[in-house]
Protein backbone atom coordinates (compact mmCIF):
# COMPACT_ATOMS: atom_id res chain seq x y z
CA UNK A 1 0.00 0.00 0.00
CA UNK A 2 0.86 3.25 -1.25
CA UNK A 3 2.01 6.41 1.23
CA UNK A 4 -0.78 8.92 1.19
CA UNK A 5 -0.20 11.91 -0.91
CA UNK A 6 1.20 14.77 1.11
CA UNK A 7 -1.56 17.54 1.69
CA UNK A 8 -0.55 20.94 0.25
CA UNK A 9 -0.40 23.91 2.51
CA UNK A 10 -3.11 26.14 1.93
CA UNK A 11 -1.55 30.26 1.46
CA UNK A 12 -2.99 32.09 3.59
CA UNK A 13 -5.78 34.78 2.88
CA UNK A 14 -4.53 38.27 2.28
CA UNK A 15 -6.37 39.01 5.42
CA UNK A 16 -4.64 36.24 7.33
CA UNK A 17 -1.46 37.94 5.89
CA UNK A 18 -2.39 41.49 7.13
CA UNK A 19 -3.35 40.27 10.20
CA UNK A 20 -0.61 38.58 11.24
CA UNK A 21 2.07 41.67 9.69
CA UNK A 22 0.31 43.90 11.82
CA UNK A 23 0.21 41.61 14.51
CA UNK A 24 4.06 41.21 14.44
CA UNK A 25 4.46 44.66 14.11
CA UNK A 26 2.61 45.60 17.05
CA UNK A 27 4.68 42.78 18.84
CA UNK A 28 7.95 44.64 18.04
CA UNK A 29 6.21 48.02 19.38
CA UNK A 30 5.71 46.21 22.92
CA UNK A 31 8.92 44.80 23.03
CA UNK A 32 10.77 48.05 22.01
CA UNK A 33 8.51 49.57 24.81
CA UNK A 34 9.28 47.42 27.26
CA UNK A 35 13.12 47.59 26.71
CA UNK A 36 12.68 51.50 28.11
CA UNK A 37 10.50 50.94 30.58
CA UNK A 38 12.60 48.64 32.27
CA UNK A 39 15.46 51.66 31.80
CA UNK A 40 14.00 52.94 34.84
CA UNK A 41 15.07 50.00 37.07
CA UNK A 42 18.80 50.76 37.03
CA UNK A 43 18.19 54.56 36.88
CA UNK A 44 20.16 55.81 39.63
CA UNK A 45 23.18 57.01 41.15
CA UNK A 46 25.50 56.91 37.93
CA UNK A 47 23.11 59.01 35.74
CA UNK A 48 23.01 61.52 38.47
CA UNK A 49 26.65 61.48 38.19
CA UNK A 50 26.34 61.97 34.60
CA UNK A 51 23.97 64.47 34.82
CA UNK A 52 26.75 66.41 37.15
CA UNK A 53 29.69 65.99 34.91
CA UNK A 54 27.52 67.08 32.15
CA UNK A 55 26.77 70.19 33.73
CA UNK A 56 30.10 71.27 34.92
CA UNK A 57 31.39 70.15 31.20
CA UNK A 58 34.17 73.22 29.83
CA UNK A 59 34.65 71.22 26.79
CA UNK A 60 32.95 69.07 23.97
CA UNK A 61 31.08 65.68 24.77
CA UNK A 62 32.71 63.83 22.42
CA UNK A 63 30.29 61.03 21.66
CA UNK A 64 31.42 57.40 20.12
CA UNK A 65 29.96 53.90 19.10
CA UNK A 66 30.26 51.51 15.93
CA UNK A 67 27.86 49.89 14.28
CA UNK A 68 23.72 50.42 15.11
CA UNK A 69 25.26 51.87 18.21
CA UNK A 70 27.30 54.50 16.63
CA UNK A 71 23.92 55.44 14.36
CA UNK A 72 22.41 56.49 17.48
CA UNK A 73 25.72 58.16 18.29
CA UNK A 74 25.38 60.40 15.48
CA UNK A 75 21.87 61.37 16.66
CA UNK A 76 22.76 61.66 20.30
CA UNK A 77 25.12 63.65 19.27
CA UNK A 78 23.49 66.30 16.94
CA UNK A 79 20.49 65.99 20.20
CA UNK A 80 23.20 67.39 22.66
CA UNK A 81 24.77 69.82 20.74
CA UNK A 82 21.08 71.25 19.65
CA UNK A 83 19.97 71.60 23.39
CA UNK A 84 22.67 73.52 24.99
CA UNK A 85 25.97 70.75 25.23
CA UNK A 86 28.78 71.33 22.62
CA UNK A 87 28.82 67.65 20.79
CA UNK A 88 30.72 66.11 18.18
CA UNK A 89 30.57 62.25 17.11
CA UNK A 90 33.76 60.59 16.61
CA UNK A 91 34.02 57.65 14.39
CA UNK A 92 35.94 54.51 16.43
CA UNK A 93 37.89 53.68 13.20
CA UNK A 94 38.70 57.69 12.30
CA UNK A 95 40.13 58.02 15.98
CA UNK A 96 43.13 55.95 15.46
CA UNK A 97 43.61 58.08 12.26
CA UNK A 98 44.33 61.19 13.87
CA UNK A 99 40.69 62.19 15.15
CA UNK A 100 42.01 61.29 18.85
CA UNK A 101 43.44 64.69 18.37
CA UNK A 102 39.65 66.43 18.83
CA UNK A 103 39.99 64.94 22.82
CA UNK A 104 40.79 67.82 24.90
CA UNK A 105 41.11 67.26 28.67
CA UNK A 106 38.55 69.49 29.53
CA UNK A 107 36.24 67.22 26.98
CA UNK A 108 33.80 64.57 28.24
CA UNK A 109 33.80 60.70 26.17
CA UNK A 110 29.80 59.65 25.60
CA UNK A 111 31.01 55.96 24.45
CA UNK A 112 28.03 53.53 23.42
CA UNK A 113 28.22 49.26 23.66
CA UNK A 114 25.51 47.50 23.68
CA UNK A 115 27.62 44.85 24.88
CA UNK A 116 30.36 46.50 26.21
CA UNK A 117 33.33 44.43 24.18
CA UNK A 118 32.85 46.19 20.79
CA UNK A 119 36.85 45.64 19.63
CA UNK A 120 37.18 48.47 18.08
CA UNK A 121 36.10 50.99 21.62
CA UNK A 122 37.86 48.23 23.95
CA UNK A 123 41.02 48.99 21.85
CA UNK A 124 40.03 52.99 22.32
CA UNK A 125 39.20 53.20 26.21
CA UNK A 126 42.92 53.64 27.35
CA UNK A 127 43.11 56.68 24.82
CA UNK A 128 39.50 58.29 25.98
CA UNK A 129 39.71 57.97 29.61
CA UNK A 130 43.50 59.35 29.65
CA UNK A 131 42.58 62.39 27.10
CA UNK A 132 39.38 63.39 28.57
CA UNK A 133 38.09 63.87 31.68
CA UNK A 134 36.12 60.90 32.00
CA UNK A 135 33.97 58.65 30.38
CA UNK A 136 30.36 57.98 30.28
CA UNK A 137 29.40 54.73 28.85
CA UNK A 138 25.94 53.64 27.73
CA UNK A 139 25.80 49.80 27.66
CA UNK A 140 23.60 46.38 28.96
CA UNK A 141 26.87 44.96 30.19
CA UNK A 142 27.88 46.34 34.50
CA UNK A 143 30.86 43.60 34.27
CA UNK A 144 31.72 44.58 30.62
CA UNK A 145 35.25 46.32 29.57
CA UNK A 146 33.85 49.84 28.90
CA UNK A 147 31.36 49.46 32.39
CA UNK A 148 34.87 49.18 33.91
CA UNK A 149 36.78 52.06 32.26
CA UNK A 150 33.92 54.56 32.91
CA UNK A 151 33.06 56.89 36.05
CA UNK A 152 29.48 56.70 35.56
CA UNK A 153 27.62 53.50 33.65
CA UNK A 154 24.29 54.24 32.18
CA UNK A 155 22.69 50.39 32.09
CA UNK A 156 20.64 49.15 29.09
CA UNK A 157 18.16 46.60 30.41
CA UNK A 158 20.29 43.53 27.92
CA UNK A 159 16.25 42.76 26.87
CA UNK A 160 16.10 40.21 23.72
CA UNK A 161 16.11 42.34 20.67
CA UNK A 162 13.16 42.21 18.47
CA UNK A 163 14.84 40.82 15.40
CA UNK A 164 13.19 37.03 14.88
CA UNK A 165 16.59 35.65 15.59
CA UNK A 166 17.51 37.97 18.16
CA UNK A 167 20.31 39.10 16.10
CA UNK A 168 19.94 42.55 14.47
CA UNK A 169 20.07 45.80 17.29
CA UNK A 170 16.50 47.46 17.58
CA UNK A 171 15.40 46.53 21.76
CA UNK A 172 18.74 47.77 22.09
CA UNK A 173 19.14 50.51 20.00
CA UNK A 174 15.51 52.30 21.30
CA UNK A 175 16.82 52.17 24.83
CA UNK A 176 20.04 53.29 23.98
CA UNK A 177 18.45 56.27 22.42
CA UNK A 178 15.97 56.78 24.64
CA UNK A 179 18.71 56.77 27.69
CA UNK A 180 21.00 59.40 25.76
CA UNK A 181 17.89 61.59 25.00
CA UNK A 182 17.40 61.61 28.69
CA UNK A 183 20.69 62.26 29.80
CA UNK A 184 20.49 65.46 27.34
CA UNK A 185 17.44 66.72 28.20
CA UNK A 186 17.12 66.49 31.52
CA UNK A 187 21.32 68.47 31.31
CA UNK A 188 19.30 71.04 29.08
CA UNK A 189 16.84 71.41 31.70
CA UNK A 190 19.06 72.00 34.39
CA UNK A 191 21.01 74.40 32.25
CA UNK A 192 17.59 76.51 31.96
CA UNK A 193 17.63 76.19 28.32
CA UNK A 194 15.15 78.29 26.82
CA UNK A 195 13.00 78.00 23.33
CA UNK A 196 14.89 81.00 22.44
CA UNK A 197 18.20 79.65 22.71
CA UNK A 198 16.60 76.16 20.74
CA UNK A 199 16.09 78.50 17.89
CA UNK A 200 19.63 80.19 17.58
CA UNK A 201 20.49 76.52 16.72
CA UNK A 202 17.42 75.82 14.33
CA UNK A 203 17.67 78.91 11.75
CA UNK A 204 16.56 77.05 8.65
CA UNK A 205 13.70 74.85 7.43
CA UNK A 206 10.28 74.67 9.00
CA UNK A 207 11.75 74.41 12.43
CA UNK A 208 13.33 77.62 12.01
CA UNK A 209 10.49 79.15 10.78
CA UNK A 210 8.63 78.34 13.40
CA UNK A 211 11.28 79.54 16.05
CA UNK A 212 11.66 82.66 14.43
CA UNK A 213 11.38 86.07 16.10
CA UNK A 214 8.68 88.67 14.70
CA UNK A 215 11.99 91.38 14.20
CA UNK A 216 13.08 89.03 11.53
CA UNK A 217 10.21 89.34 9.47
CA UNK A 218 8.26 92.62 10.73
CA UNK A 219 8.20 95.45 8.28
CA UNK A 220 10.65 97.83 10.01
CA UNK A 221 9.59 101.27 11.87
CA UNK A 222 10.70 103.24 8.84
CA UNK A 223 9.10 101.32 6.28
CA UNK A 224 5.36 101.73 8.78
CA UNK A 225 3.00 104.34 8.55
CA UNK A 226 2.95 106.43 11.63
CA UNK A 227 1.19 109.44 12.51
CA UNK A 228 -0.10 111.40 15.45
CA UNK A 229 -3.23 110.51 17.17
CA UNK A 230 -4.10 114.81 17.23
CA UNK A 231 -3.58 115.12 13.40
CA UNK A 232 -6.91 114.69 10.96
CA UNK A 233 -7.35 112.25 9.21
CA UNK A 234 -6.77 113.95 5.63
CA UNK A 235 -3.17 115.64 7.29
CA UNK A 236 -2.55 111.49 7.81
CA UNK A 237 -2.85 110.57 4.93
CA UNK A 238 -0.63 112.79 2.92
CA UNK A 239 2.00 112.90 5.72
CA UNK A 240 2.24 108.97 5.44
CA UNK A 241 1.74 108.49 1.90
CA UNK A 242 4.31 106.61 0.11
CA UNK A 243 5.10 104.89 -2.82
CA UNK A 244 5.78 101.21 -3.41
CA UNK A 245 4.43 98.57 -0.65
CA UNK A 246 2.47 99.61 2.17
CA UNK A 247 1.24 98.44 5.32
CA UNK A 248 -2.89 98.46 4.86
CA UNK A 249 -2.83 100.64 8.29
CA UNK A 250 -1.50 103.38 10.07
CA UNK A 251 -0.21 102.74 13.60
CA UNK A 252 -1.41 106.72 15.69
CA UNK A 253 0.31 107.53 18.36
CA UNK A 254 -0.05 109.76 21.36
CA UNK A 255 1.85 112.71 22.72
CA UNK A 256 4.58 110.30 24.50
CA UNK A 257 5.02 108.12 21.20
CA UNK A 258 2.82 105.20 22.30
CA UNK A 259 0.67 103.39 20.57
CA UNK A 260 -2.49 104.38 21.06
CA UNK A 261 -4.95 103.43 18.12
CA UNK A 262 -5.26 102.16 14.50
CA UNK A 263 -6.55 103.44 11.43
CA UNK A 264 -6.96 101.09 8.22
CA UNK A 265 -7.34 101.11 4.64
CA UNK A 266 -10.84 99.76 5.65
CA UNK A 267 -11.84 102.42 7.69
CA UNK A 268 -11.31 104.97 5.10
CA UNK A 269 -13.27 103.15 2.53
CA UNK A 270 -16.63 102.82 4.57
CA UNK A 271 -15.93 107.00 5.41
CA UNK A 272 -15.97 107.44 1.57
CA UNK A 273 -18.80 104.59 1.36
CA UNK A 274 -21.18 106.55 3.57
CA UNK A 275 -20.34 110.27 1.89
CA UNK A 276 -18.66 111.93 5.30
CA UNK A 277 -16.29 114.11 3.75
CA UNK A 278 -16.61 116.50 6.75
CA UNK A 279 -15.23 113.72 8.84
CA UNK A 280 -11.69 113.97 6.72
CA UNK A 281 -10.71 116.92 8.86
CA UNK A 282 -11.81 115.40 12.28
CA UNK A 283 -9.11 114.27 14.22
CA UNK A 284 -8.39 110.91 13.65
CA UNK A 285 -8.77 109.80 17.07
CA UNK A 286 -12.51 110.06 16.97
CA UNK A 287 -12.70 107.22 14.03
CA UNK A 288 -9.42 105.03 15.06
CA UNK A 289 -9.74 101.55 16.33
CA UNK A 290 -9.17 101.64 19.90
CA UNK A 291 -9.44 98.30 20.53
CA UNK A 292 -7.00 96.16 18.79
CA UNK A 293 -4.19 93.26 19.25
CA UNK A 294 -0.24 93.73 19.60
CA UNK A 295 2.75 91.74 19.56
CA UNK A 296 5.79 92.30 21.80
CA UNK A 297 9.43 92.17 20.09
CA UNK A 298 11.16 88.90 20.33
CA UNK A 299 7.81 87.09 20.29
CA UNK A 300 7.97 84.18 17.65
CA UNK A 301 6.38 84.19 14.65
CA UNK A 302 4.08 81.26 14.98
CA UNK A 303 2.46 83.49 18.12
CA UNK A 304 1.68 86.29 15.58
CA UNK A 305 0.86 84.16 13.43
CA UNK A 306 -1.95 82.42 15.67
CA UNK A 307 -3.22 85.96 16.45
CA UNK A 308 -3.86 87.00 12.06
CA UNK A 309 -5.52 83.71 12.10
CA UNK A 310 -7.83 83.48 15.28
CA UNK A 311 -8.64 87.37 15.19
CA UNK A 312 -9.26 87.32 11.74
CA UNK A 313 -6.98 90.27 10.84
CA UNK A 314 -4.37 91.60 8.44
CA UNK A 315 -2.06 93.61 10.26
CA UNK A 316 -0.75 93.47 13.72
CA UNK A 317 1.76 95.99 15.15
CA UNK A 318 4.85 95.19 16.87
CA UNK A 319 5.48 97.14 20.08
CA UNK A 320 8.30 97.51 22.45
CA UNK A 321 8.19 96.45 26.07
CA UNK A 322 6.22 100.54 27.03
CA UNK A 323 4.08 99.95 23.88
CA UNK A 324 5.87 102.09 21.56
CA UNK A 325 5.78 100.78 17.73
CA UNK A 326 8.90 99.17 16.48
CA UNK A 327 7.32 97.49 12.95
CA UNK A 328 4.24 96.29 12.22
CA UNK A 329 3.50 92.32 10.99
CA UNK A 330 1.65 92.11 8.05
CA UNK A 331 -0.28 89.62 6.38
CA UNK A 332 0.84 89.51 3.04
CA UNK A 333 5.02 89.12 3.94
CA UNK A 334 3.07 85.83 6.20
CA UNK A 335 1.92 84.12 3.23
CA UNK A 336 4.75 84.53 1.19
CA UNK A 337 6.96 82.44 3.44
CA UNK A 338 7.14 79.20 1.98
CA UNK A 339 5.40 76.22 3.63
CA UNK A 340 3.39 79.52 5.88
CA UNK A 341 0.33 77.03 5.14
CA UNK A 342 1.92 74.56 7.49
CA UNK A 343 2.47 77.34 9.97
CA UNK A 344 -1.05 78.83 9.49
CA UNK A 345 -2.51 75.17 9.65
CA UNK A 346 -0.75 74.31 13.21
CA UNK A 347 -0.76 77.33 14.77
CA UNK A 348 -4.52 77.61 14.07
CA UNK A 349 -5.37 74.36 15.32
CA UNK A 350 -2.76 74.21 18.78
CA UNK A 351 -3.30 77.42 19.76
CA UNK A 352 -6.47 79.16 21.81
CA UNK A 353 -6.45 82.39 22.46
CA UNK A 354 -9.12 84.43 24.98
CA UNK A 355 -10.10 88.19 25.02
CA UNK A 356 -8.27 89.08 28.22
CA UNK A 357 -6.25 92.28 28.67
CA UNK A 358 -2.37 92.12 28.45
CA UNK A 359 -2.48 88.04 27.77
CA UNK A 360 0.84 86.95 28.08
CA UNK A 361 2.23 83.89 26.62
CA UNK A 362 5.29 81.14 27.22
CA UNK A 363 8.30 83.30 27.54
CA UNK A 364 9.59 85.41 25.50
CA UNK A 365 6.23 85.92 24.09
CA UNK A 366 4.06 89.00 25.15
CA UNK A 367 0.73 89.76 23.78
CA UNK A 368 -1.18 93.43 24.02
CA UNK A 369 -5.00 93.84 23.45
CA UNK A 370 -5.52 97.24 23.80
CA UNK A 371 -8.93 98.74 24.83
């Protein structure tokens, strides 16, 4: 008698597949997850020591690793250096090449090991911990080589990595970068690092646009139309005319050269609308707009921003700490930032803003509705 046949093996559905991708994938999230939760079981002491050498750092943090490890270097590294700590990544294999020459005494040595044994930073550690002032050393490993050269040992929780056959770095790698992101933020903190100073390092690209201060982009005092809040309203307008772009108001002042009202293109129109001639040699102050929204210098641009777009309005005057005018914001130099419609979209949508008086906003930014 014959063996039977042997059955074929179904495939599975295309919603068996899905199903069990996503399923996988979500497994990898948990595991990843886990790996930095349990960073906060040997959280202690030594990053507290970190933390203190970090802060009383004269030098560079010169931060190293091969591999995966010296991937998250590199972003550790660019992390520091963004938040307040002078960084630089040094390549392992570039070191004994003449880069050993960037380690000053008064420098600090970030070195990363998952394990701890990595050849190429065993060979290293004699040349980091005698040129530098110490080492810090990120790794799953307390008995390891590098645990042993270094004054304070920031311990990875050695969980499996996520890789099917435990092989390729990824359990690893997220704590790692989660534990160096700590270490630099919570040394930012400490330092009192400030969303101002963030932006002196962020000039460029959406980031930068969104860290940028309203004197950057305001139309400046001299290029504003300015008059007297006594004057009438036709002595404004040919004392402020001028040719080529214009604001579409003029900011009035009073006797001590603060801002005291606002008189648009608008309101002109609806006086010509409604036939009041006689009201062109009124003072102005009768018709301005008393009540109206300001912007303090060195407020960012995403706060005047949130102001065009939740008051509905096209100009917005930037004043000085005694509400003098400096410049005035106005809409059309907003727009023609490019990617503003990102900037319009999430200031719009994060931001809330009431009808107090003198609202005042995260530091440095000031807001003035006057009354």
């Amino acid at each position: 008698m014959g063996m039977p046949a042997k059955q074929r093996k179904e495939p599975d559905s295309q919603q068996d597949c899905e199903s069990r991708r996503l399923g996988r994938a979500r497994s990898i999230f948990q595991q990843e997850a886990a790996a930095i939760s349990a960073l906060d079981g040997p959280l202690g002491k030594d990053f507290l020591i970190a933390v203190a050498m970090l802060l009383e750092l004269r030098g560079n943090l010169l931060v190293t690793g091969i591999g995966k490890a010296g991937l998250i270097g590199q972003k550790l590294a660019a992390t520091f250096a963004s938040t307040g700590t002078p960084s630089h990544f040094v390549h392992p294999s570039e070191a004994v090449h003449g880069d050993l020459g960037r380690f000053q005494p008064s420098d600090i040595a970030l070195v990363l090991s998952n394990s701890g044994e990595t050849e190429e930073i065993v060979r290293l550690l004699p040349q980091f911990s005698a040129a530098t002032s110490g080492v810090i050393a990120i790794t799953a490993r307390p008995a390891s080589t590098l645990a042993k050269a270094a004054v304070a040992i920031l311990l990875l929780s050695g969980s499996a990595e996520a890789c099917s056959h435990n092989l390729a770095p990824t359990t690893s790698t997220a704590a790692m970068l989660a534990m160096g992101d700590a270490l630099a933020l919570v040394v930012s903190d400490e330092r009192g690092f400030k969303a101002s100073d963030f932006a002196r390092f962020h000039p460029g690209g959406s980031l930068g646009k969104k860290l940028k201060l309203v004197d950057e982009v305001m139309r400046s005092y001299s290029e504003c139309r300015i008059a007297s809040v006594n004057a009438s309203i036709r002595e404004v307008l040919v004392k402020v005319a001028r040719p080529g772009r214009r604001t579409g108001a003029v900011m009035l002042v009073d006797d001590n050269g603060r801002l005291a009202g606002l008189f648009t293109d608008s309101d002109l129109a609806k006086i010509l609308e409604r036939h009041e001639d006689e009201a062109l040699d009124q003072p102005i102050s009768n018709v301005m707009i008393r009540k109206f929204s300001a912007i303090q210098s060195q407020a960012r641009m995403t706060d005047a921003i949130a102001i065009l777009v939740q008051r509905r309005i096209s100009e917005l005057p930037v004043i000085s700490h005694d509400d003098r005018p400096l410049g005035m914001i106005d809409i059309t130099d907003v727009v023609a930032w490019q990617d503003s419609k990102d900037l319009f979209e999430t200031t719009a949508s994060n931001t809330e803003l009431d009808s107090g008086i003198n609202d005042v906003w995260s530091y440095p930014t000031s807001i003035r509705l006057f009354s």
